[in-house]
C-alpha atoms as a PDB file:
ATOM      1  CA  UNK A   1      47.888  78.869  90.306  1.00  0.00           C
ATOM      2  CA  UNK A   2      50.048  79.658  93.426  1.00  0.00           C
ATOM      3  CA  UNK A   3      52.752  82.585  92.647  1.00  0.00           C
ATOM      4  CA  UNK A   4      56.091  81.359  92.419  1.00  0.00           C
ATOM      5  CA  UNK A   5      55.451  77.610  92.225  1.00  0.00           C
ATOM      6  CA  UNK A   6      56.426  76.851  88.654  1.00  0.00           C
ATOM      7  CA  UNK A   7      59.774  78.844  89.817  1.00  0.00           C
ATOM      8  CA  UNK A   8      60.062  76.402  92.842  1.00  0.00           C
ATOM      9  CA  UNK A   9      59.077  73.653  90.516  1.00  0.00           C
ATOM     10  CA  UNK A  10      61.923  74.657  88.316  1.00  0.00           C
ATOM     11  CA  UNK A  11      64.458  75.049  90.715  1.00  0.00           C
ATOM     12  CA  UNK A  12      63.965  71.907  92.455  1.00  0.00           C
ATOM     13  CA  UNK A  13      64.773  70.272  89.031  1.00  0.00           C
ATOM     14  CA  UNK A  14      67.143  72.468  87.438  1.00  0.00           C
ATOM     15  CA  UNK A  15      69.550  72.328  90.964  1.00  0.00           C
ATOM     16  CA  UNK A  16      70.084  68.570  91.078  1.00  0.00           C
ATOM     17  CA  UNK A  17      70.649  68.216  87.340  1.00  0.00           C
ATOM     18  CA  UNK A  18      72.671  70.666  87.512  1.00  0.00           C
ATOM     19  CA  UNK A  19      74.475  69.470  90.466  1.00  0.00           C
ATOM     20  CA  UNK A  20      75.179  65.867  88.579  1.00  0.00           C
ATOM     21  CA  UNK A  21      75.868  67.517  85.377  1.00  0.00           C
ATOM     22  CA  UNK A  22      79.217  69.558  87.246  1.00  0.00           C
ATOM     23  CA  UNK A  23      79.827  66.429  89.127  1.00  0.00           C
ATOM     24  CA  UNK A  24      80.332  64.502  86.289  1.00  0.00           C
ATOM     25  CA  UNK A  25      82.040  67.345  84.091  1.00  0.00           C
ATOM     26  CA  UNK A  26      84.875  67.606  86.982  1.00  0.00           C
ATOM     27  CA  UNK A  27      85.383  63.583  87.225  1.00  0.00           C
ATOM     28  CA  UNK A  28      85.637  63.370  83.369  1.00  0.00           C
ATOM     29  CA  UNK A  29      88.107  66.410  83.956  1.00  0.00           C
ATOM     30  CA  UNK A  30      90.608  64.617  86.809  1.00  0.00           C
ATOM     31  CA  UNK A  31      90.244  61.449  85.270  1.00  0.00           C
ATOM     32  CA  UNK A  32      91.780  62.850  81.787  1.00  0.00           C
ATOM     33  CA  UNK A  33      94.689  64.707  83.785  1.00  0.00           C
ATOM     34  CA  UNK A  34      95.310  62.093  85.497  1.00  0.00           C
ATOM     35  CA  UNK A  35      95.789  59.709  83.216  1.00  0.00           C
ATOM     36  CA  UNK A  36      97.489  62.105  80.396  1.00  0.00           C
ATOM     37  CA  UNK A  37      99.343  60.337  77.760  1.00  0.00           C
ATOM     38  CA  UNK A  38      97.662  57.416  78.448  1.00  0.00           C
ATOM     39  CA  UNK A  39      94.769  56.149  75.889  1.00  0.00           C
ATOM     40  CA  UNK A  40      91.147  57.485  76.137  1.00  0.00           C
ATOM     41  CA  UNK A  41      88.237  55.916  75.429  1.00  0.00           C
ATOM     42  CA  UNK A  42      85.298  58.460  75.776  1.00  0.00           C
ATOM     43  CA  UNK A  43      82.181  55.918  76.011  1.00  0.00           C
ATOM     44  CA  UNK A  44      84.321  54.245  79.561  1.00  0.00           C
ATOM     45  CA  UNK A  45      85.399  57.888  80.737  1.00  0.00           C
ATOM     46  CA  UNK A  46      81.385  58.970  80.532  1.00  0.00           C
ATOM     47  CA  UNK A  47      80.554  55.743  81.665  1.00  0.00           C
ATOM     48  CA  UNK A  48      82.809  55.355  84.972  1.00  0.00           C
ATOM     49  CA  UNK A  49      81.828  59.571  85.319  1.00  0.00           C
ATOM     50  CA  UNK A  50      78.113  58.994  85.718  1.00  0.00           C
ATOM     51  CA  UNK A  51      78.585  56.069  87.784  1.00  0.00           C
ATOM     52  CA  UNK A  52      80.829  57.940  90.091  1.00  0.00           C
ATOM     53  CA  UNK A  53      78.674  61.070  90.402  1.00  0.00           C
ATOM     54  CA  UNK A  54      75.616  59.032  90.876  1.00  0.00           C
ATOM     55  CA  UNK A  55      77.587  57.789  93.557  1.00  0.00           C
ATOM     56  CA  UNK A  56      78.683  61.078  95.097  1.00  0.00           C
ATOM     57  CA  UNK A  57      74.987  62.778  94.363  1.00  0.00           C
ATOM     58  CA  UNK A  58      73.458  61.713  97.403  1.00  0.00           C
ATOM     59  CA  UNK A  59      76.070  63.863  99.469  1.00  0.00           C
ATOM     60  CA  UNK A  60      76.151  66.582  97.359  1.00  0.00           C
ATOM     61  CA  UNK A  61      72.609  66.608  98.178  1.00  0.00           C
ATOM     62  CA  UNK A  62      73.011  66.333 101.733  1.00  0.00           C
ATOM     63  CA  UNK A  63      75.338  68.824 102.319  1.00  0.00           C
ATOM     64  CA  UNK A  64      73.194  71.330 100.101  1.00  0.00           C
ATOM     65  CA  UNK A  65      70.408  70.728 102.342  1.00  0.00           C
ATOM     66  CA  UNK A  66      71.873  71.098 105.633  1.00  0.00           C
ATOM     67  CA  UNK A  67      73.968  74.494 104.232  1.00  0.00           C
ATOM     68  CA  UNK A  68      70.482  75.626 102.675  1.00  0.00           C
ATOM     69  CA  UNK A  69      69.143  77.291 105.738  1.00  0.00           C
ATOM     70  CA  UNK A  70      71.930  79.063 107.259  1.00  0.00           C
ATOM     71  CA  UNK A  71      72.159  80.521 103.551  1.00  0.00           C
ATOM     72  CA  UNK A  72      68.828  81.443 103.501  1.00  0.00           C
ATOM     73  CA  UNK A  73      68.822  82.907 107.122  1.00  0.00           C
ATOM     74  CA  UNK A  74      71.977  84.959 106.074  1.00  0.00           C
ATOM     75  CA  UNK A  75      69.744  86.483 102.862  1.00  0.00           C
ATOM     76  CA  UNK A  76      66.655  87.082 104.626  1.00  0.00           C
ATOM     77  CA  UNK A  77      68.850  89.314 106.675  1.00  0.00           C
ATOM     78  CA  UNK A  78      70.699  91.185 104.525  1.00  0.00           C
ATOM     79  CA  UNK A  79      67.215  91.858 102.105  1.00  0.00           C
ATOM     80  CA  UNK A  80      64.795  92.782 105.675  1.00  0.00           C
ATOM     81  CA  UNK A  81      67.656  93.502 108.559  1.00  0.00           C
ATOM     82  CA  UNK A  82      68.308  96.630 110.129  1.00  0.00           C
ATOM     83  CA  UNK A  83      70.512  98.062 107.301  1.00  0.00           C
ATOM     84  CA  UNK A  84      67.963  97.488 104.557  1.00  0.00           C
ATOM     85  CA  UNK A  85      64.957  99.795 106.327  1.00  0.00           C
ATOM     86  CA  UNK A  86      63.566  96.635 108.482  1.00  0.00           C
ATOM     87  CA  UNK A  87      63.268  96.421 112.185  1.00  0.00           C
ATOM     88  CA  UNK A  88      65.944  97.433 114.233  1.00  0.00           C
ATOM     89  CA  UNK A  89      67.333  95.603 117.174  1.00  0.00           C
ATOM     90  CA  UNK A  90      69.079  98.299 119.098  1.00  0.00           C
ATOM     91  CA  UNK A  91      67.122 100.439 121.464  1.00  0.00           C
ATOM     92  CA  UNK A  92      64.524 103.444 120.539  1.00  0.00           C
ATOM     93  CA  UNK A  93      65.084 107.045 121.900  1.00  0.00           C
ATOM     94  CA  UNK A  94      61.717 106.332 123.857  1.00  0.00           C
ATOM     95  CA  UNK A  95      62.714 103.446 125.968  1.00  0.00           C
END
């Protein structure tokens, strides 16, 4: 078995439920404090929620993936840059 890839397995299914599950969560959310004092029926608020984020998911996804490698770019630096012991960009006392 290749090292890491029931991690990367993992991840790749726990991010986008994840993702869906807060989406939803935060629609449910507005849509009760928006409509305070009003009545609320939880089987439509799920309902319209889930169709909503399903909606939105493709985005979310979108976005993640185009922010993904400038945020892993950024960590590869800080764990292997210059300030962590890795090679150093300015110039040696031989050169």
């Amino acid at each position: 078995m290749v090292p890491g890839l029931q991690t990367l397995s993992s991840l790749l299914v726990q991010g986008p439920a994840s993702a869906l599950f807060t989406l939803r969560v935060g629609i449910i959310t507005r849509n009760c404090l928006l409509k305070a004092g009003l009545p609320f029926v939880r089987q439509d608020a799920r309902k319209a929620a889930n169709q909503e984020a399903l909606a939105n998911f493709p985005r979310v996804v979108r976005t993640a993936t185009n922010e993904l490698p400038d945020a892993l770019r950024q960590l590869f630096k800080k764990l292997f840059g210059p300030e962590s012991g890795g090679e150093s960009n300015a110039p040696s006392a031989n050169s």
